[in-house]
N, C-alpha and C. Protein backbone atom coordinates (compact mmCIF):
# COMPACT_ATOMS: atom_id res chain seq x y z
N UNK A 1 8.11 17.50 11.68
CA UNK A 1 8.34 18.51 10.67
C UNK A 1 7.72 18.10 9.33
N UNK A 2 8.34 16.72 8.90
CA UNK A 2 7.05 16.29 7.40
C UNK A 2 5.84 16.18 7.86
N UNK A 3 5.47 15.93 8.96
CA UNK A 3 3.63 16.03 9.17
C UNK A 3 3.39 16.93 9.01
N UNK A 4 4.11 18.09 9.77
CA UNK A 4 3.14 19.35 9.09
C UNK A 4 3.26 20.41 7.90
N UNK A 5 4.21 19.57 7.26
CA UNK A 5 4.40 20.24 6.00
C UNK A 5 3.48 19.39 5.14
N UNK A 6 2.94 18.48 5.31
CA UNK A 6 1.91 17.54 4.57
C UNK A 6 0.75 18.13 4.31
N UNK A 7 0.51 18.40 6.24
CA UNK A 7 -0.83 19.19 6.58
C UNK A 7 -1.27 20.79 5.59
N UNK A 8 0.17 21.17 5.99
CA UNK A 8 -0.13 22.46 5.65
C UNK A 8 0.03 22.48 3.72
N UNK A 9 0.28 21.56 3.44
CA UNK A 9 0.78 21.50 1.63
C UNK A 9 -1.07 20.12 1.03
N UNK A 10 -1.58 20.24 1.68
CA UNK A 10 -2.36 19.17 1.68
C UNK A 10 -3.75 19.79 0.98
N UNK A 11 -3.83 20.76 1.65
CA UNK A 11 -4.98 21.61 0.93
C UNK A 11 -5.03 22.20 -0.09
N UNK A 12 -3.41 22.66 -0.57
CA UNK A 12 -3.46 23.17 -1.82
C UNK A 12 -3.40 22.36 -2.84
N UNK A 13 -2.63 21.23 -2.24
CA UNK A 13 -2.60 20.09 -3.55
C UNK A 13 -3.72 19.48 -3.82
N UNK A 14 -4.66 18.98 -3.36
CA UNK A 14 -6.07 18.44 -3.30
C UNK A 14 -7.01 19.49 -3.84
N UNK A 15 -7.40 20.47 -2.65
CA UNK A 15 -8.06 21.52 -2.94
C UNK A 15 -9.37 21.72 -1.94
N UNK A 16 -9.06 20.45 -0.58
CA UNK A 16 -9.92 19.78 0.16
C UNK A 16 -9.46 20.57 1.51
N UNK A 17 -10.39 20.65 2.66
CA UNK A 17 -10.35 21.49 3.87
C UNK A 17 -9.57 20.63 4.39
N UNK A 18 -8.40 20.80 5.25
CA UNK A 18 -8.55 20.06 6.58
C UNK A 18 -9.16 20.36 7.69
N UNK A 19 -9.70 19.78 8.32
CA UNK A 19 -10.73 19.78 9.38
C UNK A 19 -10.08 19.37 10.87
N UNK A 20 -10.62 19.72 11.78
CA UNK A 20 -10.84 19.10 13.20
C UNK A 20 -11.60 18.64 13.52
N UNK A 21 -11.20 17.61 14.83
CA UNK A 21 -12.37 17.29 15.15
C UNK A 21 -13.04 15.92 14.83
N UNK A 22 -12.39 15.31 14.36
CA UNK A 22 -12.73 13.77 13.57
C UNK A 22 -11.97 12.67 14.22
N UNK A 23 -10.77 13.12 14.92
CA UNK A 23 -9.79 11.97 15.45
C UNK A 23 -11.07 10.95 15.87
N UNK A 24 -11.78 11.06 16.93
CA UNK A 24 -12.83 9.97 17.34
C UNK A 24 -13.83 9.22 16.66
N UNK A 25 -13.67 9.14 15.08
CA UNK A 25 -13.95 8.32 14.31
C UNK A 25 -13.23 7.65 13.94
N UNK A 26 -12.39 7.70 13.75
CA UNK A 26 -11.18 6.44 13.20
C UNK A 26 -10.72 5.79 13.99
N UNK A 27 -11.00 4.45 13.59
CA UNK A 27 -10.75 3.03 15.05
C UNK A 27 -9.02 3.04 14.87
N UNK A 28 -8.46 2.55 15.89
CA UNK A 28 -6.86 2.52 15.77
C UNK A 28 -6.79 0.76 16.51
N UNK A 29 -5.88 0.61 15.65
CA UNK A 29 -5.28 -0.30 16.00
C UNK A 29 -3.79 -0.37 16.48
N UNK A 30 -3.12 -1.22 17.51
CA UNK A 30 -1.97 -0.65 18.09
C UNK A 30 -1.03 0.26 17.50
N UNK A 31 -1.95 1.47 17.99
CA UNK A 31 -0.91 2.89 17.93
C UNK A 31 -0.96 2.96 16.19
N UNK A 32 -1.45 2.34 15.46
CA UNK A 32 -1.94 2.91 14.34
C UNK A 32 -3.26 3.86 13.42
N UNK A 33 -2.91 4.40 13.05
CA UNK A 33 -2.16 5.07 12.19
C UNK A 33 -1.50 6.19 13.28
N UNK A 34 -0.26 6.73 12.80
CA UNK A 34 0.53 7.35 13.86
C UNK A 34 0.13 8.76 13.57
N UNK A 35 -1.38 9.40 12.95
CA UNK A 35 -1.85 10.78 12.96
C UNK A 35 -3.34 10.63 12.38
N UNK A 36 -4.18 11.17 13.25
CA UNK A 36 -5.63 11.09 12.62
C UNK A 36 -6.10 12.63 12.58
N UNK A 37 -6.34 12.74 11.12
CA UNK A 37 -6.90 14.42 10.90
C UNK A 37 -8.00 14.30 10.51
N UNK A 38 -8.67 15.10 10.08
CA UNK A 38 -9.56 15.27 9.22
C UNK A 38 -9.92 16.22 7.58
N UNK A 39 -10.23 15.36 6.67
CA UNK A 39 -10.31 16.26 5.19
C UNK A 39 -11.70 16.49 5.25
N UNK A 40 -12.55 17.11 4.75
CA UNK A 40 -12.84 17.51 4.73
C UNK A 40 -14.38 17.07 5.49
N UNK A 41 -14.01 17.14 7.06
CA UNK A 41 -15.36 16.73 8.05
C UNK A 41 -15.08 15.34 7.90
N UNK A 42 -14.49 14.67 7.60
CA UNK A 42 -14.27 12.71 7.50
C UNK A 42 -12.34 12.38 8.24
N UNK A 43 -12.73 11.45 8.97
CA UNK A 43 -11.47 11.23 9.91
C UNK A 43 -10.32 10.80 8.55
N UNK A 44 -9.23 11.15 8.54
CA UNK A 44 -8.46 10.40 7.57
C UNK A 44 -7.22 10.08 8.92
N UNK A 45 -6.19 8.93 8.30
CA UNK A 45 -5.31 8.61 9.43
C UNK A 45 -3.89 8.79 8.40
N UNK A 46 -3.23 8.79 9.05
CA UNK A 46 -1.57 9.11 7.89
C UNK A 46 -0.36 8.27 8.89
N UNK A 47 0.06 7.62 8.05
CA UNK A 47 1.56 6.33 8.71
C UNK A 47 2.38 7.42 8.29
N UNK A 48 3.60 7.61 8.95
CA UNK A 48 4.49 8.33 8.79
C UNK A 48 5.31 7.05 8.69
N UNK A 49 6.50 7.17 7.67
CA UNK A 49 7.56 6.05 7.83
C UNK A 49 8.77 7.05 6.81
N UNK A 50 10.32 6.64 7.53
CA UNK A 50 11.22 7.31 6.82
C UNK A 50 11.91 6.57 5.98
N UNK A 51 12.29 6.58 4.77
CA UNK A 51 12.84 5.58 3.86
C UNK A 51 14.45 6.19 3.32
N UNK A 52 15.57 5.33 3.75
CA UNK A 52 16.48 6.02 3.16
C UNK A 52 17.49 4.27 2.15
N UNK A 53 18.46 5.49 1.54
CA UNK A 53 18.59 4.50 0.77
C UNK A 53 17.74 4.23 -0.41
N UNK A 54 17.36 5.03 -1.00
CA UNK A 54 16.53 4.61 -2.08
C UNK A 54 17.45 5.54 -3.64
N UNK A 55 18.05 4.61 -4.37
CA UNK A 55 18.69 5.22 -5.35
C UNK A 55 17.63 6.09 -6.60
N UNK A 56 16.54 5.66 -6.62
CA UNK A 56 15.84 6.39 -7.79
C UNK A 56 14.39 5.96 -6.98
N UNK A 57 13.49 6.61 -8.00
CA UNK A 57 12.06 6.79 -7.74
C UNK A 57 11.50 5.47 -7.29
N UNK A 58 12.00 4.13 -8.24
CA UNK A 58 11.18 2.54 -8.15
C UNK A 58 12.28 2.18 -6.79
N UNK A 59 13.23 2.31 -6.35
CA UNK A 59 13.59 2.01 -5.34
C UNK A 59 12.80 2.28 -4.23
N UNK A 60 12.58 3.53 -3.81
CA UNK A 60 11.80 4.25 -3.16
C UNK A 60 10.52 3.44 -3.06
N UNK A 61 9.46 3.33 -4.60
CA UNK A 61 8.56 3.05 -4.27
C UNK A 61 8.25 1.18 -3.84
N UNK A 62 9.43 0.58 -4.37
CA UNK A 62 9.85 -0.74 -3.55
C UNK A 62 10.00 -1.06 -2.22
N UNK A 63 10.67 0.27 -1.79
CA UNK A 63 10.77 0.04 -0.54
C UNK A 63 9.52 0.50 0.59
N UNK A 64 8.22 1.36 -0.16
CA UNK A 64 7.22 2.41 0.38
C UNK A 64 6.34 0.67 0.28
N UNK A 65 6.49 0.26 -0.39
CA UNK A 65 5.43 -1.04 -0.89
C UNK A 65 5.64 -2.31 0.61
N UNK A 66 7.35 -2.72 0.36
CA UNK A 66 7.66 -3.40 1.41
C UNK A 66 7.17 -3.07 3.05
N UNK A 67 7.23 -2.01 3.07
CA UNK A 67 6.76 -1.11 4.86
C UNK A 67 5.65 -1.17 4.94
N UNK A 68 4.57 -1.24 3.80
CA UNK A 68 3.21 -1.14 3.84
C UNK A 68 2.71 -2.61 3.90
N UNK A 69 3.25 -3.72 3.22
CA UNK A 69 3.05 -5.44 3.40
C UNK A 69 3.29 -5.18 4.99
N UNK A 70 4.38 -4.97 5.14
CA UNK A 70 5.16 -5.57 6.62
C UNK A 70 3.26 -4.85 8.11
N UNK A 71 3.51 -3.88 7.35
CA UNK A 71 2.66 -2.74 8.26
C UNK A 71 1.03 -3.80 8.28
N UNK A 72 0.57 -3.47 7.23
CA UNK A 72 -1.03 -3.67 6.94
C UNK A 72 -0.79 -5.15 6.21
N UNK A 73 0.38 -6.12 6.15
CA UNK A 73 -0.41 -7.62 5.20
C UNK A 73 -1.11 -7.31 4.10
N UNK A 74 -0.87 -6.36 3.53
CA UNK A 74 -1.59 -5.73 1.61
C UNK A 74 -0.61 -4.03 1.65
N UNK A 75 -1.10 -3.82 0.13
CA UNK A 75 -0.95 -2.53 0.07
C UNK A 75 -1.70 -1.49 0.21
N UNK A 76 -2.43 -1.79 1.73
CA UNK A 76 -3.16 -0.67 2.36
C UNK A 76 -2.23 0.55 2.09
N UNK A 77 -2.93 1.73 1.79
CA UNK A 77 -1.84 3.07 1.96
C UNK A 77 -0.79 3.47 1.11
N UNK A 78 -0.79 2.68 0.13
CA UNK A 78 -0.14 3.17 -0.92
C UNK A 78 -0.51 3.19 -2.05
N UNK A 79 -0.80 2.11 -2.46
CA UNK A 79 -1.79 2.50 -3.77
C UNK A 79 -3.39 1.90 -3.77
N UNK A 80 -3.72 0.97 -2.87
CA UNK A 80 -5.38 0.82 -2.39
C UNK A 80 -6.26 1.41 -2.07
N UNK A 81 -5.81 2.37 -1.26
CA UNK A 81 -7.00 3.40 -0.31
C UNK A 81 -7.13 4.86 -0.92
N UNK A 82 -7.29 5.04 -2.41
CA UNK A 82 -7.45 6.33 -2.94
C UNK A 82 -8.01 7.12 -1.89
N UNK A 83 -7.67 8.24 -1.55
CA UNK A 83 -7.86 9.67 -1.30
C UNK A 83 -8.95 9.90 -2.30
N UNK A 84 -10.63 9.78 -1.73
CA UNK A 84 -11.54 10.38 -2.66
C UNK A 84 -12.53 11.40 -2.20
């Protein structure tokens, strides 16, 4: 249900196509990333992860930071890999 409210809220917020058709460019590594789309003709991949427990915004983004070390060993995907 949040994937495709992403998908479908993704184009207006950006202003970028989503596309088909790209999954077979993006290399995966075990079962990662858990969705490969495409923006505009270029494979993009999206981690889905649910975070609860987060009392305010820096909690949240403490805890979005921690899942992403644990995940990728850096902060691949959260604040490294601009969307350009």
């Amino acid at each position: 249900m949040v994937l495709e409210q992403l998908l479908d809220s993704f184009p207006r917020i950006t202003g970028r196509k989503v596309t088909d058709g790209c999954a077979g460019d993006f290399p995966r590594i075990e079962g990662s990333p858990d969705f490969v789309g495409g923006l505009d003709g270029k494979a993009l991949g999206i981690e889905l992860a649910e975070i609860r427990g987060a009392g305010d915004a820096w909690d949240y983004y403490a805890e979005a930071s921690r899942l992403a070390l644990q995940k990728h060993g850096a902060m691949h995907g959260v604040t490294c890999s601009p969307i350009r």
